[in-house]
N, C-alpha and C. Protein backbone atom coordinates (compact mmCIF):
# COMPACT_ATOMS: atom_id res chain seq x y z
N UNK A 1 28.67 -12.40 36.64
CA UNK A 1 27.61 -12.03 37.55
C UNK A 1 27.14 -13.31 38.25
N UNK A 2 27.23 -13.36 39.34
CA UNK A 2 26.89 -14.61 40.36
C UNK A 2 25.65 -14.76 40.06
N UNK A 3 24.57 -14.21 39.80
CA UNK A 3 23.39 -14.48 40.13
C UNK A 3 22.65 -15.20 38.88
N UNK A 4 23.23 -14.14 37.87
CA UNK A 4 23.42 -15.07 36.19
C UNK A 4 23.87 -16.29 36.20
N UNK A 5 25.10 -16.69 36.64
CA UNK A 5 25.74 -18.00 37.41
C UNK A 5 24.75 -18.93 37.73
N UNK A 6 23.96 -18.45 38.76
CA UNK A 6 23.33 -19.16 39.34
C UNK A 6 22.08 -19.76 38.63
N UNK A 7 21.79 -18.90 37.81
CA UNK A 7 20.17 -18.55 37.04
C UNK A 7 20.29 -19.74 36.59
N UNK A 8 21.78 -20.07 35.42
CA UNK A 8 22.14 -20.55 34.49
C UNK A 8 21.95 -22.15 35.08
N UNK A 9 23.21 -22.75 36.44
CA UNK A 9 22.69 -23.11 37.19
C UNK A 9 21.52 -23.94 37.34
N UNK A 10 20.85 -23.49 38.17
CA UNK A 10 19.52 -23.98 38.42
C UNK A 10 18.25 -24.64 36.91
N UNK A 11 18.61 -23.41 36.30
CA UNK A 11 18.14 -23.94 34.41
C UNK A 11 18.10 -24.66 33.77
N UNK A 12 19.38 -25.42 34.16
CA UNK A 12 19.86 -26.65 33.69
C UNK A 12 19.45 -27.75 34.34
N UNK A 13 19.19 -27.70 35.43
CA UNK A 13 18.40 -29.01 36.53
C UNK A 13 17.17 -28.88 35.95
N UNK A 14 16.14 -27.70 36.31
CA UNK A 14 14.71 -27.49 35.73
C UNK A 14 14.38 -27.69 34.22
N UNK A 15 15.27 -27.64 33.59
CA UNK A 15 15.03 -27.47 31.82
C UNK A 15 15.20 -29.31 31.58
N UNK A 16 15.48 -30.21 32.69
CA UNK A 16 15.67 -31.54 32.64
C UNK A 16 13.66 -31.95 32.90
N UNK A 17 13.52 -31.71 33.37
CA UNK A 17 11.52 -31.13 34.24
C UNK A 17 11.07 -32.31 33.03
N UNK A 18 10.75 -32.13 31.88
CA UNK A 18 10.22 -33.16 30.64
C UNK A 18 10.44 -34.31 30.63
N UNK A 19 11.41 -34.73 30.70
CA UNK A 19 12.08 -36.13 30.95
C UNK A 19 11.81 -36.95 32.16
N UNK A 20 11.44 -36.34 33.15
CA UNK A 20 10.89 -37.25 34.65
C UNK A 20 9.76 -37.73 34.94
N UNK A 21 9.47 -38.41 35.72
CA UNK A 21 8.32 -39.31 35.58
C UNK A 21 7.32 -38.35 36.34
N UNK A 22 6.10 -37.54 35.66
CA UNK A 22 5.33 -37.16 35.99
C UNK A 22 4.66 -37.06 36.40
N UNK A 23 4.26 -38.63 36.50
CA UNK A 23 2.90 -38.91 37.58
C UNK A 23 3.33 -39.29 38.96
N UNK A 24 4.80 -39.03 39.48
CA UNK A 24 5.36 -38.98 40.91
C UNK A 24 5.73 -37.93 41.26
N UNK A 25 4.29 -37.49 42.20
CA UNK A 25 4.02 -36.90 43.48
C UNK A 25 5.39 -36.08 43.55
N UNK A 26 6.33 -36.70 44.61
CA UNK A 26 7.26 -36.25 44.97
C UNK A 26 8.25 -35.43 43.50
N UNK A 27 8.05 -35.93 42.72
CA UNK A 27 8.91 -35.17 40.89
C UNK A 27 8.33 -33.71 41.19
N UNK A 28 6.76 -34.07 41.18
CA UNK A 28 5.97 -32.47 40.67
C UNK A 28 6.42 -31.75 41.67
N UNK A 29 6.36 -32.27 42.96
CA UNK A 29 6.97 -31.07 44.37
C UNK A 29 8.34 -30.36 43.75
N UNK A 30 9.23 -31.54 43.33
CA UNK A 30 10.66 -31.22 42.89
C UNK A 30 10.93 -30.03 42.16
N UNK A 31 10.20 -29.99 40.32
CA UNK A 31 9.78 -29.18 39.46
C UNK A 31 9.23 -28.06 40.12
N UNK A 32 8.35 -28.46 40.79
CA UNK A 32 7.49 -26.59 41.31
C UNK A 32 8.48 -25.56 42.57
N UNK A 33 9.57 -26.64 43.44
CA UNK A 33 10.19 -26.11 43.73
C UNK A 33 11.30 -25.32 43.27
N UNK A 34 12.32 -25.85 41.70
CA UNK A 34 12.93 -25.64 41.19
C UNK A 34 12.58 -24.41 40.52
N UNK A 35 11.30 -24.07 40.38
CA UNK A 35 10.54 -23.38 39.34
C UNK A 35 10.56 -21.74 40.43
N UNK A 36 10.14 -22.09 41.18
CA UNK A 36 10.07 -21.28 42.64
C UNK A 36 11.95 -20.30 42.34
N UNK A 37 13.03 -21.20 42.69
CA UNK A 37 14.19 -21.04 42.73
C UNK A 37 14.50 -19.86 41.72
N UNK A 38 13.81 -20.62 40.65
CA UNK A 38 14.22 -20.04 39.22
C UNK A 38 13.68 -18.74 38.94
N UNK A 39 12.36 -18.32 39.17
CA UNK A 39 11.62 -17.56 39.33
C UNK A 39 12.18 -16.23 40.10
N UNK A 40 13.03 -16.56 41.57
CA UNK A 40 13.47 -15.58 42.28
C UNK A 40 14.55 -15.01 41.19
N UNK A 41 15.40 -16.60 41.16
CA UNK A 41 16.39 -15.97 40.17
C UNK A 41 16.49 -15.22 38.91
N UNK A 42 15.72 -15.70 38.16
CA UNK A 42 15.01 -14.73 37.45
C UNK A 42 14.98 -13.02 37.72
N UNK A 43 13.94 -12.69 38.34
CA UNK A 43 13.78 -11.56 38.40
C UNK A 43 14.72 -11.02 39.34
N UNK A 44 15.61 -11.16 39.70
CA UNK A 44 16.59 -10.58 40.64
C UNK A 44 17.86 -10.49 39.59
N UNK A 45 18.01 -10.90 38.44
CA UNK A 45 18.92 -10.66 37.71
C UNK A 45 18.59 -9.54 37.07
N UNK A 46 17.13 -9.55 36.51
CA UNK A 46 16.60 -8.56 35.86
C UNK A 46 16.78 -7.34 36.55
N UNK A 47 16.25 -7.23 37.49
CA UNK A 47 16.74 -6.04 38.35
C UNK A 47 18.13 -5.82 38.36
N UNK A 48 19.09 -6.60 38.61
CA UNK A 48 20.06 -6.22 38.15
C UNK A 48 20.83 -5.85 36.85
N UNK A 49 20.37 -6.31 36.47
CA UNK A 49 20.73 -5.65 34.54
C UNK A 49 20.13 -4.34 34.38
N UNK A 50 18.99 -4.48 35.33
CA UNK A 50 18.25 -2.78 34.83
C UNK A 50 18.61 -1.43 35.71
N UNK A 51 19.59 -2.32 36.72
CA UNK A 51 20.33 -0.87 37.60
C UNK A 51 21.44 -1.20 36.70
N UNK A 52 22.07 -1.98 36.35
CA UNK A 52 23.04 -1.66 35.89
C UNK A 52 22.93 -0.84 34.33
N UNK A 53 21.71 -0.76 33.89
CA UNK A 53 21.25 0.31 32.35
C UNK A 53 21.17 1.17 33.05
N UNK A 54 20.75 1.13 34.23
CA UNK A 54 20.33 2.64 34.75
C UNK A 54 19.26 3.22 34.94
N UNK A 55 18.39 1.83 34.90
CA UNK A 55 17.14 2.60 34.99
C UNK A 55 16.33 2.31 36.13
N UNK A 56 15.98 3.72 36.74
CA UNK A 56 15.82 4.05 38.14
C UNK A 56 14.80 2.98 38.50
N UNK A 57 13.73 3.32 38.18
CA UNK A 57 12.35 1.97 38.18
C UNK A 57 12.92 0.55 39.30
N UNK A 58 14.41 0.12 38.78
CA UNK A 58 14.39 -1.14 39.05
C UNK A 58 15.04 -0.90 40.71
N UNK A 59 15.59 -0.33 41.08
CA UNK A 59 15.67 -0.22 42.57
C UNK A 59 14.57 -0.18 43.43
N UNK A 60 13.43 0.00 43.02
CA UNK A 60 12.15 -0.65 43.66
C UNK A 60 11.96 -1.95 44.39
N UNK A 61 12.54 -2.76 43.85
CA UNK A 61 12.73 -4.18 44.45
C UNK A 61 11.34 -4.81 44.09
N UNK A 62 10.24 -4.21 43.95
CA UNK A 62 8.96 -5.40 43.70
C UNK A 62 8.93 -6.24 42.58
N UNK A 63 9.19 -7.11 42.57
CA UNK A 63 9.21 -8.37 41.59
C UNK A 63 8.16 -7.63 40.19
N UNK A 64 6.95 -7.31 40.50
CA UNK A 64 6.46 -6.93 39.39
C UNK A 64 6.45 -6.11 38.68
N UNK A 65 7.14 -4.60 39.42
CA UNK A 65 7.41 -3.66 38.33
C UNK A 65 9.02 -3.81 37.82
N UNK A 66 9.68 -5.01 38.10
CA UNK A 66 11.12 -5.19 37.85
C UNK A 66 10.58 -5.68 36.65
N UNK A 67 9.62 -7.08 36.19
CA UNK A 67 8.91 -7.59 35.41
C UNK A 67 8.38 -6.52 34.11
N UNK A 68 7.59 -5.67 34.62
CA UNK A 68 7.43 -4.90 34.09
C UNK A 68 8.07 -3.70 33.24
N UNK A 69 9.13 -3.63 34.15
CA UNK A 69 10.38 -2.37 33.30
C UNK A 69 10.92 -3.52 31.97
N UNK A 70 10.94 -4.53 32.49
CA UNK A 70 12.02 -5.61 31.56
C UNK A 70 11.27 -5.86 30.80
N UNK A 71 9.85 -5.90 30.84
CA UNK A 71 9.23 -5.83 29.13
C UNK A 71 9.25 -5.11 28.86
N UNK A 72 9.59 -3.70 28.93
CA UNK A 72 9.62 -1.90 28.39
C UNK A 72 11.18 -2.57 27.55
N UNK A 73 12.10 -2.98 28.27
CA UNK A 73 13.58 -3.07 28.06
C UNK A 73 14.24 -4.10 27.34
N UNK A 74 13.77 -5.32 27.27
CA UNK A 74 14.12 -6.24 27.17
C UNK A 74 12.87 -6.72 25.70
N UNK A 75 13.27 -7.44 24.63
CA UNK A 75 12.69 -7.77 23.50
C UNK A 75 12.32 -9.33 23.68
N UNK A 76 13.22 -9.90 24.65
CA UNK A 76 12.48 -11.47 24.51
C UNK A 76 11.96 -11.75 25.59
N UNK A 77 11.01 -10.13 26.10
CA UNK A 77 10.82 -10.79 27.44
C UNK A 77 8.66 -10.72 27.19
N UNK A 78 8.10 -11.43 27.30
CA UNK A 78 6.31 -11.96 27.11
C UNK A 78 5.96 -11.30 28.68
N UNK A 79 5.43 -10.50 28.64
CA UNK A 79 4.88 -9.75 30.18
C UNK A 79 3.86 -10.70 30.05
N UNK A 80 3.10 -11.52 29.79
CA UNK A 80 1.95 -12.08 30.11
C UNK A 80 2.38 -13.15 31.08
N UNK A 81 3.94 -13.97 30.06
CA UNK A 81 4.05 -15.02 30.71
C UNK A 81 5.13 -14.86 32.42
N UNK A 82 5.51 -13.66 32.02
CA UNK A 82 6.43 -13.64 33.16
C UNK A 82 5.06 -13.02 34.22
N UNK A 83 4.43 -12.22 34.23
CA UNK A 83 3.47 -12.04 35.07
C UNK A 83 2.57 -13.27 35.37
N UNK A 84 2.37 -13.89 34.69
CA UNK A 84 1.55 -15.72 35.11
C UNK A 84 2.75 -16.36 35.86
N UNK A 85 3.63 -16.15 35.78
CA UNK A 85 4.78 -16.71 36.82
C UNK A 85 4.83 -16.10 38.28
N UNK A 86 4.68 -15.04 38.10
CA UNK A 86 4.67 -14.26 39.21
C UNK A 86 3.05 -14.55 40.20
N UNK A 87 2.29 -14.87 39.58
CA UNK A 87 1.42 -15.52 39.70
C UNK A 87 1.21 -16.52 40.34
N UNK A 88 1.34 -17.61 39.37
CA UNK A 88 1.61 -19.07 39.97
C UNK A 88 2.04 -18.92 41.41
N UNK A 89 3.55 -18.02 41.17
CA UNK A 89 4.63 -18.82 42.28
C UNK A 89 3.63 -18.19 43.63
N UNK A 90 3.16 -17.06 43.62
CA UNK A 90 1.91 -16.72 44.85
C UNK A 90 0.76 -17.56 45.07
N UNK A 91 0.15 -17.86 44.02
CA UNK A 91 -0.90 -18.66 44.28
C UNK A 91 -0.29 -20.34 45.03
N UNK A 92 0.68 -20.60 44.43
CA UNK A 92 1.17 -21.77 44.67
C UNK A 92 1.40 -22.14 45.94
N UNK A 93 2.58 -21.44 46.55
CA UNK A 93 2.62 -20.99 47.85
C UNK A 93 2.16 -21.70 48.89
N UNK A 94 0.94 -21.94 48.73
CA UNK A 94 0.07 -21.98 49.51
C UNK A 94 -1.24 -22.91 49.71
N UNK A 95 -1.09 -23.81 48.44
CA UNK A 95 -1.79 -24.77 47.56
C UNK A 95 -1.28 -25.85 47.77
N UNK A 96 -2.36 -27.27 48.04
CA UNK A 96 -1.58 -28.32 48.82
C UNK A 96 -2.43 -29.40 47.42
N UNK A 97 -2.82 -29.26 46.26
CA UNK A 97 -3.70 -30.08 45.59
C UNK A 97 -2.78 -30.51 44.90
N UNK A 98 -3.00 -32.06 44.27
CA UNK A 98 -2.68 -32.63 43.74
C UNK A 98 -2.60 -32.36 42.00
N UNK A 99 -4.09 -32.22 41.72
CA UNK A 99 -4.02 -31.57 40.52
C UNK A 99 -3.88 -30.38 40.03
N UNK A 100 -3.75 -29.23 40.65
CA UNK A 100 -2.86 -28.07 40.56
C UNK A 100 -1.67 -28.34 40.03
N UNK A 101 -0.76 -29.15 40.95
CA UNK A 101 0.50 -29.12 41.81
C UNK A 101 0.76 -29.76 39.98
N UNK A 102 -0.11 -30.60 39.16
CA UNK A 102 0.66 -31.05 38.38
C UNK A 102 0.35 -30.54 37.09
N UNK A 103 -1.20 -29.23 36.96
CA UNK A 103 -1.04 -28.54 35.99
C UNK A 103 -0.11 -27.71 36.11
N UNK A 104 0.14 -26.94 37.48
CA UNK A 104 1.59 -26.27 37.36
C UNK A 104 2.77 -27.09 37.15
N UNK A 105 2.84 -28.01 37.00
CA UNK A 105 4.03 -28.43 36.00
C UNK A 105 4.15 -28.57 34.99
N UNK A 106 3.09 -29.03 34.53
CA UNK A 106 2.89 -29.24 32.90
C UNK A 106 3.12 -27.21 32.06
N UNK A 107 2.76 -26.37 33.22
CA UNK A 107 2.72 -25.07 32.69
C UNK A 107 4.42 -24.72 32.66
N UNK A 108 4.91 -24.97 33.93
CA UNK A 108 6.52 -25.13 33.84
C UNK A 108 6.85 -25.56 32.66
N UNK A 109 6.42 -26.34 32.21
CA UNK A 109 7.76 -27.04 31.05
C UNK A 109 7.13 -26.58 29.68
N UNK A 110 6.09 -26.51 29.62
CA UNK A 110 5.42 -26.01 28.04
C UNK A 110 5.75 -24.33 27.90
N UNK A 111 5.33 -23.28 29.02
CA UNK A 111 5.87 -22.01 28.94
C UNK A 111 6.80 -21.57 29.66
N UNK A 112 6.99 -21.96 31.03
CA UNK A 112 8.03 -21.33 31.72
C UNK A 112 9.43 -21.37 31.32
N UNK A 113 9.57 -22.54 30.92
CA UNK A 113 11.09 -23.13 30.89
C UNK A 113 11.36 -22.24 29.70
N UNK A 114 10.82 -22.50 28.69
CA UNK A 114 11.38 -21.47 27.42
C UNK A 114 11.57 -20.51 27.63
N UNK A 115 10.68 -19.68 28.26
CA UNK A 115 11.20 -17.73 28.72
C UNK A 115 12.10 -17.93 29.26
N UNK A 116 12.46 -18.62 29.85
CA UNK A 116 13.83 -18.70 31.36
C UNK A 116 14.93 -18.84 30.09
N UNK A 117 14.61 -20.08 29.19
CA UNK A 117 15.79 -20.41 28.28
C UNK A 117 16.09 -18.61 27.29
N UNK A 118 14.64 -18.49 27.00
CA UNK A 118 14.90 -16.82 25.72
C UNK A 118 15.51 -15.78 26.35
N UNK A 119 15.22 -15.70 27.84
CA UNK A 119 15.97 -14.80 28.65
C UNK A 119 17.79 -14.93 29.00
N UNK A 120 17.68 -16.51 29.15
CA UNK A 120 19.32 -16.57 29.55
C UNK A 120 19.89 -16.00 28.13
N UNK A 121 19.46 -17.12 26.87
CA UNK A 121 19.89 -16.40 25.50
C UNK A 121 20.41 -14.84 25.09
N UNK A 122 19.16 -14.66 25.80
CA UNK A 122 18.93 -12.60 25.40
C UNK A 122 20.32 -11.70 26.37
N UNK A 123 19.80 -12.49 27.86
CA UNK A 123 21.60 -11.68 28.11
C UNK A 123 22.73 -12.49 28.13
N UNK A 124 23.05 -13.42 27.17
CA UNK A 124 24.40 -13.77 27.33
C UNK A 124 24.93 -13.44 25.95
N UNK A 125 24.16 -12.95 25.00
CA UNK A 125 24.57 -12.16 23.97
C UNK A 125 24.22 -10.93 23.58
N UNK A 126 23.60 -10.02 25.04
CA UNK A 126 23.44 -8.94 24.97
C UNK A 126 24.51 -8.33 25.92
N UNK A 127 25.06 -8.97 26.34
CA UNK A 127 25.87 -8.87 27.73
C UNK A 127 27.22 -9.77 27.73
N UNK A 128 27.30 -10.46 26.37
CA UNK A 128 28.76 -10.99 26.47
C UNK A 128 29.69 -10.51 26.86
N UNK A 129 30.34 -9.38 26.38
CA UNK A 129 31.54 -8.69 26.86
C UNK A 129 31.78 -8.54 28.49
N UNK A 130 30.69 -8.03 29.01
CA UNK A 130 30.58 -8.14 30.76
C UNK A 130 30.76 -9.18 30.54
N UNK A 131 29.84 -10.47 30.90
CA UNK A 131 29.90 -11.80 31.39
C UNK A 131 31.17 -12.34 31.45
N UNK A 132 31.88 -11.82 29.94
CA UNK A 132 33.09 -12.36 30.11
C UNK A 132 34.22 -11.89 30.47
N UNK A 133 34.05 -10.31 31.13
CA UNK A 133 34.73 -9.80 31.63
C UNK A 133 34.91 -10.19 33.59
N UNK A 134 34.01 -11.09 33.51
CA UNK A 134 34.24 -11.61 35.22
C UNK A 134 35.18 -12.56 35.28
């Protein structure tokens, strides 16, 4: 699945986020953009895993009830934290502050990054046989 591909991808640049020098400006832009990336990717896989179960809900396309079916569906998925993501990435948007810009990073790497990591986990061994049938 390309988009799994991609998820995976991008995960691996952002899941680096801890290790960079934090108090440069231009890093936190980096991280919140990556986070942004990840975020789409994210929930656009989900939707796709959940047409591909079959469940009608997810052809909706709105990011939040895709979110929402996938905590009905999905066991390692925290609706609080994936909805504070969904969150962020709106509020963010649009937000030019400095100290925002770098509690939302510090929120990236303490909660985000792990759901992104429990999620890739959850379908690449819920979903091995596909994955590796591409």
């Amino acid at each position: 699945m390309k988009k799994f591909d991609n998820y995976k991808s991008n995960l691996n640049v952002l899941k680096t986020a801890e290790k960079q020098d934090l108090n440069n400006e231009f890093v936190i832009g980096g991280i919140i953009d990556k986070f942004f990336i990840q975020f789409e990717l994210g929930w656009k896989v989900l939707k796709e895993l959940l047409i591909y179960e079959g469940v009608a809900a997810a052809k909706s396309g709105s990011p939040r009830e895709i979110i929402k079916e996938a905590y009905r569906y999905y066991s390692c998925m925290e609706e609080s934290v994936w909805l504070d993501m969904l969150a962020q990435r709106n509020n963010m948007a649009h937000v030019y502050d400095e100290t925002a810009a770098r509690k939302l990073a510090d929120e990236i790497i303490q909660r985000f990054v792990p759901a992104f990591l429990a999620l890739q986990e959850s379908i690449e061994t819920r979903y091995s046989e596909m994955l590796n049938d591409e």
